[in-house]
PDB file of N, CA and C in Angstrom:
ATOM      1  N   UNK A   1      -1.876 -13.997   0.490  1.00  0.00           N
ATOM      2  CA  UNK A   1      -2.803 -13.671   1.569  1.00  0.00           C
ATOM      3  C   UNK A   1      -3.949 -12.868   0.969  1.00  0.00           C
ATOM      4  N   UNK A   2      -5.368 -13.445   1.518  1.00  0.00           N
ATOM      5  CA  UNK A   2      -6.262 -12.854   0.786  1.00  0.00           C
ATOM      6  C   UNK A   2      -7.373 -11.765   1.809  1.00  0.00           C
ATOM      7  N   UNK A   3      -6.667 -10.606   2.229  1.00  0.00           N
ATOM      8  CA  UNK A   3      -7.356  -9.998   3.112  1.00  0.00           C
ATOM      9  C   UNK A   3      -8.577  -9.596   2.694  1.00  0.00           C
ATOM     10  N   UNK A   4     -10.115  -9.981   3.456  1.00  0.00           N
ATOM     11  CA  UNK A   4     -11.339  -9.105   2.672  1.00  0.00           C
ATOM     12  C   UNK A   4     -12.350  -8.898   4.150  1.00  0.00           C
ATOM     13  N   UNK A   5     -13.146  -7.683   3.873  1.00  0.00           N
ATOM     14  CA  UNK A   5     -13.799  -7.332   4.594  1.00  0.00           C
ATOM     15  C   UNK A   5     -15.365  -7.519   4.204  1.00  0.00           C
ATOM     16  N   UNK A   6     -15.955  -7.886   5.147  1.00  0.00           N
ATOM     17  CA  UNK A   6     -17.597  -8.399   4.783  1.00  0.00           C
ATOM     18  C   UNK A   6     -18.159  -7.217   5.985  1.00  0.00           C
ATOM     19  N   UNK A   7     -19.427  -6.875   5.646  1.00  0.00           N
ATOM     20  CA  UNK A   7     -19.861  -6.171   6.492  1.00  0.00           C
ATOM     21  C   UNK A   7     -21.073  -6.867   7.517  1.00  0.00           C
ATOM     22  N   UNK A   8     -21.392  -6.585   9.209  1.00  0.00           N
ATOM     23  CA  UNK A   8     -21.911  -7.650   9.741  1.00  0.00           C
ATOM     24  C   UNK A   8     -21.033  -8.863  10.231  1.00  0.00           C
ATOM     25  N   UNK A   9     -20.971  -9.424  11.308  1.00  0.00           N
ATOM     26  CA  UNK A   9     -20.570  -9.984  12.157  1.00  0.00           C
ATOM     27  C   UNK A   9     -21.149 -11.172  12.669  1.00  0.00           C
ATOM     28  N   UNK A  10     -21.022 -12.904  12.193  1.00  0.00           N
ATOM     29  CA  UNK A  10     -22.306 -13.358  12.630  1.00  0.00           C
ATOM     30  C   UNK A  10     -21.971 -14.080  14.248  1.00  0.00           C
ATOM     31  N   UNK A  11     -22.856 -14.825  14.981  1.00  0.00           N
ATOM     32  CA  UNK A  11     -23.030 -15.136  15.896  1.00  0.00           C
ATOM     33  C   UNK A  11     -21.486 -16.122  16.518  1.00  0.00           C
ATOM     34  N   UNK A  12     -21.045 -17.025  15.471  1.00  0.00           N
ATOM     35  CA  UNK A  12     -20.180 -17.908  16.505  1.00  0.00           C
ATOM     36  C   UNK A  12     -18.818 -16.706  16.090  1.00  0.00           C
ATOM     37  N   UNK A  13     -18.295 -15.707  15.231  1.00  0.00           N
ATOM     38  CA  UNK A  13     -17.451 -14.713  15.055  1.00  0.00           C
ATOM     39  C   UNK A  13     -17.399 -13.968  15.938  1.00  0.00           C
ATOM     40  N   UNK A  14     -18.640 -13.198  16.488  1.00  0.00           N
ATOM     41  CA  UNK A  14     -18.697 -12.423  17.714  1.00  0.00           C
ATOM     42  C   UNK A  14     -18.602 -13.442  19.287  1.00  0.00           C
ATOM     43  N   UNK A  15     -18.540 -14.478  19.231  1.00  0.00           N
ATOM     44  CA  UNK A  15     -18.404 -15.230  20.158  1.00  0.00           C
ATOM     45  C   UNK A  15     -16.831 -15.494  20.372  1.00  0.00           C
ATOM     46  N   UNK A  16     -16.183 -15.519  19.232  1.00  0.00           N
ATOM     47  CA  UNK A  16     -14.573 -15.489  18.769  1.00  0.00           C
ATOM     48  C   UNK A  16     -14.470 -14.383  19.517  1.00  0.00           C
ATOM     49  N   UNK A  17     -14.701 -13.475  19.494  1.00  0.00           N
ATOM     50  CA  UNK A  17     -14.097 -12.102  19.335  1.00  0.00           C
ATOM     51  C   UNK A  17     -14.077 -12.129  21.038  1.00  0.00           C
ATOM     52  N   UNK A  18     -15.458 -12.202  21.715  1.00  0.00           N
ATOM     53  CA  UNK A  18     -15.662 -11.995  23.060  1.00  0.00           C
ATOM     54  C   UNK A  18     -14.334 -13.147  23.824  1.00  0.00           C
ATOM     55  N   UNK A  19     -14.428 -14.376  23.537  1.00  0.00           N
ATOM     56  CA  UNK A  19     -12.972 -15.045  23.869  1.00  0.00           C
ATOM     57  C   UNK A  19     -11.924 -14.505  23.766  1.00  0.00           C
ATOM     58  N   UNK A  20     -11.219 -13.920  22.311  1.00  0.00           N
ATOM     59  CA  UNK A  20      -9.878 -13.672  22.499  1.00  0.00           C
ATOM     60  C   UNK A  20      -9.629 -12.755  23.615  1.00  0.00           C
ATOM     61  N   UNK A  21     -10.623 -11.436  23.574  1.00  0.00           N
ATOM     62  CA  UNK A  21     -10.509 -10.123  23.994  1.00  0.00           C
ATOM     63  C   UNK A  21     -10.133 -11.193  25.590  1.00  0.00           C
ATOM     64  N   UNK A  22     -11.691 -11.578  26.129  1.00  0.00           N
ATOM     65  CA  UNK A  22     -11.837 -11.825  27.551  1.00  0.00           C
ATOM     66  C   UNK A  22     -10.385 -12.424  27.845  1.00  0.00           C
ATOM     67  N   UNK A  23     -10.026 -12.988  27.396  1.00  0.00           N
ATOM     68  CA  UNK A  23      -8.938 -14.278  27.529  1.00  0.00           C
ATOM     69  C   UNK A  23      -7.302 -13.025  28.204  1.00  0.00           C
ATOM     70  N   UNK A  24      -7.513 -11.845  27.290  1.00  0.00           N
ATOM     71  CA  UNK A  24      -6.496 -10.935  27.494  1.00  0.00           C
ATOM     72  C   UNK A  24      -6.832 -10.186  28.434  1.00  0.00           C
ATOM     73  N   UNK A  25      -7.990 -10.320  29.313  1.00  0.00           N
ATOM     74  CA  UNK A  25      -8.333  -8.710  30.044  1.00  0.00           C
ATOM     75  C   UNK A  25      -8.483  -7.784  29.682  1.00  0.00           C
ATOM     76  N   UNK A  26      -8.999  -6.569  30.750  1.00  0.00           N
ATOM     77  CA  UNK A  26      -9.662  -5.252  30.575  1.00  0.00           C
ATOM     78  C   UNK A  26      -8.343  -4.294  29.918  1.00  0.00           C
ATOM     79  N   UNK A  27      -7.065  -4.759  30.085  1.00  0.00           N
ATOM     80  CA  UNK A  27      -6.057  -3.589  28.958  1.00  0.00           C
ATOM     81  C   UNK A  27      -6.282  -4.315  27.788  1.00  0.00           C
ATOM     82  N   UNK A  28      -6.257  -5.389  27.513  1.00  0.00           N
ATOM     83  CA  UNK A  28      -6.522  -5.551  25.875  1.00  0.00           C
ATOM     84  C   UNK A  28      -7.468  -5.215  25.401  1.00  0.00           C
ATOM     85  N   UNK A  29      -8.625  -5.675  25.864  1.00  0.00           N
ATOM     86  CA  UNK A  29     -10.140  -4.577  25.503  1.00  0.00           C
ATOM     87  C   UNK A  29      -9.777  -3.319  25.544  1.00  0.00           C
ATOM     88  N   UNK A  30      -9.127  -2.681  26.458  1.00  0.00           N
ATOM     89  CA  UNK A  30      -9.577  -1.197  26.218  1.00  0.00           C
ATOM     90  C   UNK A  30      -8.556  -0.531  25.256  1.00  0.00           C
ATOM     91  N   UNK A  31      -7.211  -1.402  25.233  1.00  0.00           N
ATOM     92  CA  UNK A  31      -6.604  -0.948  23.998  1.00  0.00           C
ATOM     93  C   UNK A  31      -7.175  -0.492  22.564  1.00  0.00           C
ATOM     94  N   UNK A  32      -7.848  -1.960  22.491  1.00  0.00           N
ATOM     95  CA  UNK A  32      -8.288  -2.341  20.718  1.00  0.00           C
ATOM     96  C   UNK A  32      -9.892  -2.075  21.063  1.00  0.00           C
ATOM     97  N   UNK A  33     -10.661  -1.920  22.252  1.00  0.00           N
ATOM     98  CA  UNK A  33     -12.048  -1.638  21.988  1.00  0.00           C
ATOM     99  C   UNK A  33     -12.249  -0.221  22.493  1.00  0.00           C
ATOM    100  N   UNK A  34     -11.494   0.514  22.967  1.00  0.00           N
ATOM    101  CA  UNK A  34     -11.828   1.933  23.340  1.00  0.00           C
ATOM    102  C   UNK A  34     -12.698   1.727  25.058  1.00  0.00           C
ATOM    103  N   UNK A  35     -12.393   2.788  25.426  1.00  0.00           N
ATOM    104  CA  UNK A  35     -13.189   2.567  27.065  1.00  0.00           C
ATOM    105  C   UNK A  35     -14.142   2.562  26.994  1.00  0.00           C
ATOM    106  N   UNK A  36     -15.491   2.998  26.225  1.00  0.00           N
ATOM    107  CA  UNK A  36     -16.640   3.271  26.146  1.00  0.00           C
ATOM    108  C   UNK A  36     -17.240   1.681  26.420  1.00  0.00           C
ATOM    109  N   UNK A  37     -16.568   0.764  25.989  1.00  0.00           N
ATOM    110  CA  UNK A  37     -17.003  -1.076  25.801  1.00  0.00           C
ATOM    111  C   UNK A  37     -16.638  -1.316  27.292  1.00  0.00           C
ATOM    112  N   UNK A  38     -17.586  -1.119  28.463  1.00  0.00           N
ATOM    113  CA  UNK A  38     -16.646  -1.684  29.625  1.00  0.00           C
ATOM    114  C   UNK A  38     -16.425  -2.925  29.419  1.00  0.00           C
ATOM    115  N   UNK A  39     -15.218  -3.619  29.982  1.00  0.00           N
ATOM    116  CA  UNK A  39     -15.070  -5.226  30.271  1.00  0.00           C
ATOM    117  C   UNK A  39     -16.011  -5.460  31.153  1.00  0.00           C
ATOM    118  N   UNK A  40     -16.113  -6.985  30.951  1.00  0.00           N
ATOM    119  CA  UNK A  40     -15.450  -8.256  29.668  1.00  0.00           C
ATOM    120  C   UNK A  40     -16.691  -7.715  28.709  1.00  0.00           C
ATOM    121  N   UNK A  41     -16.276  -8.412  27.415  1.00  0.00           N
ATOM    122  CA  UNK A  41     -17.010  -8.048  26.381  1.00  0.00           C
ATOM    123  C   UNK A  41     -17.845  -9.000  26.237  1.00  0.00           C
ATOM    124  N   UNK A  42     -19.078  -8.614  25.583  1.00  0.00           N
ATOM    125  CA  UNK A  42     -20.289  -9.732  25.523  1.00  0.00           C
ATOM    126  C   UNK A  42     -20.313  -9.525  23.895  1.00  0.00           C
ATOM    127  N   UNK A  43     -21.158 -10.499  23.811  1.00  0.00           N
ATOM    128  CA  UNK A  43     -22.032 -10.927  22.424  1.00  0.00           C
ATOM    129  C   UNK A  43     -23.160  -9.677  22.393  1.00  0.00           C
ATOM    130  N   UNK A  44     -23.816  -9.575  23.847  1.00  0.00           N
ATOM    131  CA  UNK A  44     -24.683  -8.234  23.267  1.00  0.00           C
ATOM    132  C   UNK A  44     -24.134  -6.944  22.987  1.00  0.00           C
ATOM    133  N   UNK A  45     -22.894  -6.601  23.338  1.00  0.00           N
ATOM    134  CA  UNK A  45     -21.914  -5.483  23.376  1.00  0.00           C
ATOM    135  C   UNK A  45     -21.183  -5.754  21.669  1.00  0.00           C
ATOM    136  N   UNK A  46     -21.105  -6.329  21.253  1.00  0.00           N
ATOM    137  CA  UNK A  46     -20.295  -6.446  19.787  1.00  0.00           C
ATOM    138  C   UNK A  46     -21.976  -6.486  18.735  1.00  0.00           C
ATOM    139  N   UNK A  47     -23.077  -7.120  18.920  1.00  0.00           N
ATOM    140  CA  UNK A  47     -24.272  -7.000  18.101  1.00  0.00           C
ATOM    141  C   UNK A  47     -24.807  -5.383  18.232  1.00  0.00           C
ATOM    142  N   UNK A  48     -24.327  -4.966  19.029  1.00  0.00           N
ATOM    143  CA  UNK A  48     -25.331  -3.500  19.308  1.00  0.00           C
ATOM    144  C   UNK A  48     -24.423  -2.366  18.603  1.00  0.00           C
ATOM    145  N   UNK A  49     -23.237  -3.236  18.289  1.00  0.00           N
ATOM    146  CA  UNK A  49     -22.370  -1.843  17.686  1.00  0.00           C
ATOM    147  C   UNK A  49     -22.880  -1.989  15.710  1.00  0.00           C
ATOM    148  N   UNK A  50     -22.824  -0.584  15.372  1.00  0.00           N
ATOM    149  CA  UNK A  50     -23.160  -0.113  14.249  1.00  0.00           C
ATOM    150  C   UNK A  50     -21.661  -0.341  13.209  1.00  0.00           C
ATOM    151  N   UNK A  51     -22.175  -0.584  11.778  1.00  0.00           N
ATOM    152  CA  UNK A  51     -21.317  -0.454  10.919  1.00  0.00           C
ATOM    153  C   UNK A  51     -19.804  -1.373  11.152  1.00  0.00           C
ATOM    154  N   UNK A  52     -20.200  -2.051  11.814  1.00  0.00           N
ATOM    155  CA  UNK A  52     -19.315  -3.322  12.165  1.00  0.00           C
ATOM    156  C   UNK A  52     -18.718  -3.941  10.458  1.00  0.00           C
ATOM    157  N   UNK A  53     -17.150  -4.641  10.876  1.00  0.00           N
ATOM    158  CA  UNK A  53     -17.268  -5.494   9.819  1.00  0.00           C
ATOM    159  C   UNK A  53     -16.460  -6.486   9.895  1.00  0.00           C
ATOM    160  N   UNK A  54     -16.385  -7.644   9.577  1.00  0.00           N
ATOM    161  CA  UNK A  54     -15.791  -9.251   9.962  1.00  0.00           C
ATOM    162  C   UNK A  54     -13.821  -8.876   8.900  1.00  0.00           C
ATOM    163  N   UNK A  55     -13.387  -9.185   9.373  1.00  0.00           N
ATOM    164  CA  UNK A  55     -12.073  -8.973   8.407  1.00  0.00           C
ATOM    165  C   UNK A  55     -11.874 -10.637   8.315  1.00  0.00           C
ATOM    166  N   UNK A  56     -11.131 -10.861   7.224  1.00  0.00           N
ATOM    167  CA  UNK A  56     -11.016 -12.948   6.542  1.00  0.00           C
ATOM    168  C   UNK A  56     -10.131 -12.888   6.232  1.00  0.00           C
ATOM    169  N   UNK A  57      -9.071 -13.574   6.346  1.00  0.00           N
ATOM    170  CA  UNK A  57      -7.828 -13.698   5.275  1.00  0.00           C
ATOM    171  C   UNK A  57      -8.095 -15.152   4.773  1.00  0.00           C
ATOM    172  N   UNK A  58      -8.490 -15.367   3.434  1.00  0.00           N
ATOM    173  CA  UNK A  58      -9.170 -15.803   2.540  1.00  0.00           C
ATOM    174  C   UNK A  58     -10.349 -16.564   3.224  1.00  0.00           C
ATOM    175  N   UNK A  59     -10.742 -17.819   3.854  1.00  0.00           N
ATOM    176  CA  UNK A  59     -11.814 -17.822   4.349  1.00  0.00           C
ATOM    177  C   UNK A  59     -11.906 -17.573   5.960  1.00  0.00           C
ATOM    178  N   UNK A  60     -10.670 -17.643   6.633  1.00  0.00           N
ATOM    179  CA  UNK A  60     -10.609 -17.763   8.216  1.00  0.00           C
ATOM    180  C   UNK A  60     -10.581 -16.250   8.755  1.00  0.00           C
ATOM    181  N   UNK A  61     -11.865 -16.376  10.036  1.00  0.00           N
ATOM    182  CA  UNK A  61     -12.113 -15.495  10.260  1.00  0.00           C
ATOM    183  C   UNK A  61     -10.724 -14.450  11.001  1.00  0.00           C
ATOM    184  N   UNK A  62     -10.511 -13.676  11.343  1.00  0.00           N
ATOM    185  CA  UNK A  62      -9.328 -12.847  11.598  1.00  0.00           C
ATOM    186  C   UNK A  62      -9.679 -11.694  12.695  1.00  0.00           C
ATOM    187  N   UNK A  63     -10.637 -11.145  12.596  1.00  0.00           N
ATOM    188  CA  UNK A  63     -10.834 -10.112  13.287  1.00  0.00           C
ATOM    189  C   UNK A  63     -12.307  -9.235  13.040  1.00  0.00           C
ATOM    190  N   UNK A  64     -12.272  -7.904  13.627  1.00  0.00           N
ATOM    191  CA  UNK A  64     -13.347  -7.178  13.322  1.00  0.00           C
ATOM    192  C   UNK A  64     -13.197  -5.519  13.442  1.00  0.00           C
ATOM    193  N   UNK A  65     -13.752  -4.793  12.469  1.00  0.00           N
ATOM    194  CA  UNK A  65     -13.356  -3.038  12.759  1.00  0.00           C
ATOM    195  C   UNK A  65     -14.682  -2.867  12.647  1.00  0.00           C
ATOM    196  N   UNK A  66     -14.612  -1.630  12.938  1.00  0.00           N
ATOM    197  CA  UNK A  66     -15.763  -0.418  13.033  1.00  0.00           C
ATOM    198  C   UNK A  66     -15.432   0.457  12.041  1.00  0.00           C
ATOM    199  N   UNK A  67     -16.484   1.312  11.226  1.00  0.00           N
ATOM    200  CA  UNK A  67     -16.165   2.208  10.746  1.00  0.00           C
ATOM    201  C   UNK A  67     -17.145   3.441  11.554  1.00  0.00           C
ATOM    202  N   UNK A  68     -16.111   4.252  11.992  1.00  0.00           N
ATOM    203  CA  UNK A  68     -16.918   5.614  13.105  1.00  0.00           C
ATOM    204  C   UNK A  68     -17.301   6.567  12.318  1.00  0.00           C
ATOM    205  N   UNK A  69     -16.614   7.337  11.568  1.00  0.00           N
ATOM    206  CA  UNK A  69     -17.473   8.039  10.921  1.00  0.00           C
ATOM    207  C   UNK A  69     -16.837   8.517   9.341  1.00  0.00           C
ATOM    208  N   UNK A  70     -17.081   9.274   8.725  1.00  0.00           N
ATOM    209  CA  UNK A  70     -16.970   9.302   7.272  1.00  0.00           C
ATOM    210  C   UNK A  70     -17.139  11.291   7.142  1.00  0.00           C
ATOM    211  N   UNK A  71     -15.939  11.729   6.572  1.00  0.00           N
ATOM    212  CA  UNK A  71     -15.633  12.865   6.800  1.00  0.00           C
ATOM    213  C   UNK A  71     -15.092  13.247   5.102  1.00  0.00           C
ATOM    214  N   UNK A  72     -16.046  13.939   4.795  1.00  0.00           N
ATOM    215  CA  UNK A  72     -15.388  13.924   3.299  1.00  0.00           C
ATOM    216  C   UNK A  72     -15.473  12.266   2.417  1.00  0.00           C
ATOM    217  N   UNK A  73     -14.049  12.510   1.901  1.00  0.00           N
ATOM    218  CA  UNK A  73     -13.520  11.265   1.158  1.00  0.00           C
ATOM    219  C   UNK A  73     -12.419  10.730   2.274  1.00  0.00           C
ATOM    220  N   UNK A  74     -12.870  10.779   3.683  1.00  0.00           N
ATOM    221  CA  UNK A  74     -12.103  10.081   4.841  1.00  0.00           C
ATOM    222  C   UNK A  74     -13.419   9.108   5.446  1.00  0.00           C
ATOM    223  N   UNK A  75     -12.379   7.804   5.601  1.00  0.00           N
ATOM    224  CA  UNK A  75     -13.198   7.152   6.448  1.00  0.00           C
ATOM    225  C   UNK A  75     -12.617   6.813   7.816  1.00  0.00           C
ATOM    226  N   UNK A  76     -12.741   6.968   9.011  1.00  0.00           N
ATOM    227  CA  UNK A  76     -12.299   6.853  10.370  1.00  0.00           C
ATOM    228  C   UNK A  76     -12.969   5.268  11.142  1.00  0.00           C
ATOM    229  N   UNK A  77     -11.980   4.853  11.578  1.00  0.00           N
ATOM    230  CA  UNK A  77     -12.448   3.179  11.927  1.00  0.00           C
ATOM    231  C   UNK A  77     -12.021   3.056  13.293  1.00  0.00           C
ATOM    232  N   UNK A  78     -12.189   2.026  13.950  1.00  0.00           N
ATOM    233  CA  UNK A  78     -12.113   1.818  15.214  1.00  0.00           C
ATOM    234  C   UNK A  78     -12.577   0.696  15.678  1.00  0.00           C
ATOM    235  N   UNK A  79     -12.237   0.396  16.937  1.00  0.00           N
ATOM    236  CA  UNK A  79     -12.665  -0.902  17.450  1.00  0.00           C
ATOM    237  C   UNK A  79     -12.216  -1.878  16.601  1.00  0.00           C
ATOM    238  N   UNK A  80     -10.798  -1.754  16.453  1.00  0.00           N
ATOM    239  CA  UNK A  80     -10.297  -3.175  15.372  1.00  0.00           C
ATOM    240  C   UNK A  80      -9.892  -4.038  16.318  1.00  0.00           C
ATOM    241  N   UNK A  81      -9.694  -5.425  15.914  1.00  0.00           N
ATOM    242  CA  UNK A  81      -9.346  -6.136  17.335  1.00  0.00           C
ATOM    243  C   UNK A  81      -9.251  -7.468  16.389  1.00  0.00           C
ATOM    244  N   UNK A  82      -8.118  -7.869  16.370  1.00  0.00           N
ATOM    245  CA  UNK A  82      -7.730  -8.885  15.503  1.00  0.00           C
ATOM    246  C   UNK A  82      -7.041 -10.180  16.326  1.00  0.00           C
ATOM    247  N   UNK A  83      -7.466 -11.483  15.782  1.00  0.00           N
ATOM    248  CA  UNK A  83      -6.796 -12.695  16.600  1.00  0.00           C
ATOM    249  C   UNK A  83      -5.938 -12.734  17.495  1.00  0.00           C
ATOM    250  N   UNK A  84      -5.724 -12.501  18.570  1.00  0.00           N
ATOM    251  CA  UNK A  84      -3.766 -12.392  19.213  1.00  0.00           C
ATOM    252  C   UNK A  84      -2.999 -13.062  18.828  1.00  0.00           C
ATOM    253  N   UNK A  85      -3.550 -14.363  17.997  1.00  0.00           N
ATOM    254  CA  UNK A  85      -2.231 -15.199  17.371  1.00  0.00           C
ATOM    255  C   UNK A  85      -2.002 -14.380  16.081  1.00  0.00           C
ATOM    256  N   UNK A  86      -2.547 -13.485  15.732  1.00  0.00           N
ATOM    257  CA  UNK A  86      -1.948 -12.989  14.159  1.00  0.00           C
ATOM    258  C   UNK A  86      -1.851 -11.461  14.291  1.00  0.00           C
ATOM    259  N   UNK A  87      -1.470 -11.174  15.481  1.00  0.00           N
ATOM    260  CA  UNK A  87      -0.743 -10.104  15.511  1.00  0.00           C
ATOM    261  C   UNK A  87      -0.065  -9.313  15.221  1.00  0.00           C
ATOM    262  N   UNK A  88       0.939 -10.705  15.551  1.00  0.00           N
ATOM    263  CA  UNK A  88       2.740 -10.485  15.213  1.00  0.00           C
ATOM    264  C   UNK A  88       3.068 -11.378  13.803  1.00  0.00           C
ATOM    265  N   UNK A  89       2.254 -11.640  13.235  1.00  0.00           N
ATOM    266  CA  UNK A  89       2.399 -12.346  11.552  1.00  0.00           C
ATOM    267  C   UNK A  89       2.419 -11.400  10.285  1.00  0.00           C
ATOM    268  N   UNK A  90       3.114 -11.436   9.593  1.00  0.00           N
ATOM    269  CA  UNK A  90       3.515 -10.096   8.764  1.00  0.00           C
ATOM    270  C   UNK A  90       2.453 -10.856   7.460  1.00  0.00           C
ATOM    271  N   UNK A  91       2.450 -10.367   6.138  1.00  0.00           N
ATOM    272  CA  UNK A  91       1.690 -10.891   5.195  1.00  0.00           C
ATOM    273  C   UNK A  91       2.399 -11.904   4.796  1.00  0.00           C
ATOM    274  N   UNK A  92       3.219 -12.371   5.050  1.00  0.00           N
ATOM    275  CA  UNK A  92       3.837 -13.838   4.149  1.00  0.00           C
ATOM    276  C   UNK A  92       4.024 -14.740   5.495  1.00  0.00           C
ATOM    277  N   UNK A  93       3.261 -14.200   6.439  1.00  0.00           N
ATOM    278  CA  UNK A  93       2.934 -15.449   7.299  1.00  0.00           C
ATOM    279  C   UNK A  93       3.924 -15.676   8.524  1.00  0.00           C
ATOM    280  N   UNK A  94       4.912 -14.991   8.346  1.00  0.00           N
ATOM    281  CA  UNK A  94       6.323 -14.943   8.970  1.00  0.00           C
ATOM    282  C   UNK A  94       5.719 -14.464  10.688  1.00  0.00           C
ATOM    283  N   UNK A  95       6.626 -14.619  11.442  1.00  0.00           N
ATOM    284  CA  UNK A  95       6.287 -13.916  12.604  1.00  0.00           C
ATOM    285  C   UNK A  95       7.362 -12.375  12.224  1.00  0.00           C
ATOM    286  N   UNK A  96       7.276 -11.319  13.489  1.00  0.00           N
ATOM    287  CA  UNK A  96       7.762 -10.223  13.284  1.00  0.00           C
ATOM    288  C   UNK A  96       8.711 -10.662  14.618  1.00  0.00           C
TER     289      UNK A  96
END
């Protein structure tokens, strides 16, 4: 498994993202997007956020985090929100 992070989010990814979330409702958004994102989530609501970044396990897209802020040699992230089908998939692909 080839986990990598790109920074930036492009157009049909953030369109991914607004599906899975919408598809789960306002507790799955507010779980994995924090309350500040009211539901449903848009395309202009995921472009307007800062320091965004696309997560891949080798080329397929997977998900997306935030990095909030940077404290020292700490970095603090947020707004992760990853496929609902790969949730429950451990790194060798297995379900949990």
């Amino acid at each position: 498994m080839g986990i990598k992070f790109e920074r930036g989010i492009n157009k049909n990814n953030i369109e991914l993202l607004c599906r899975w979330s919408n598809e789960l409702g306002s507790a799955f958004q507010e779980q994995w997007m924090g309350s500040q994102i009211p539901y449903p989530l848009t395309y202009d609501k995921i472009k307007k956020l800062e320091n965004k970044f696309s997560i891949f396990n080798e080329e397929e897209f997977i998900g997306m985090i935030q990095e909030v802020r940077i404290e020292e040699d700490n970095i603090h992230i947020g707004r992760f929100i990853l496929n609902p089908q790969k949730n429950r998939i451990g790194f060798l692909g297995q379900k949990r």
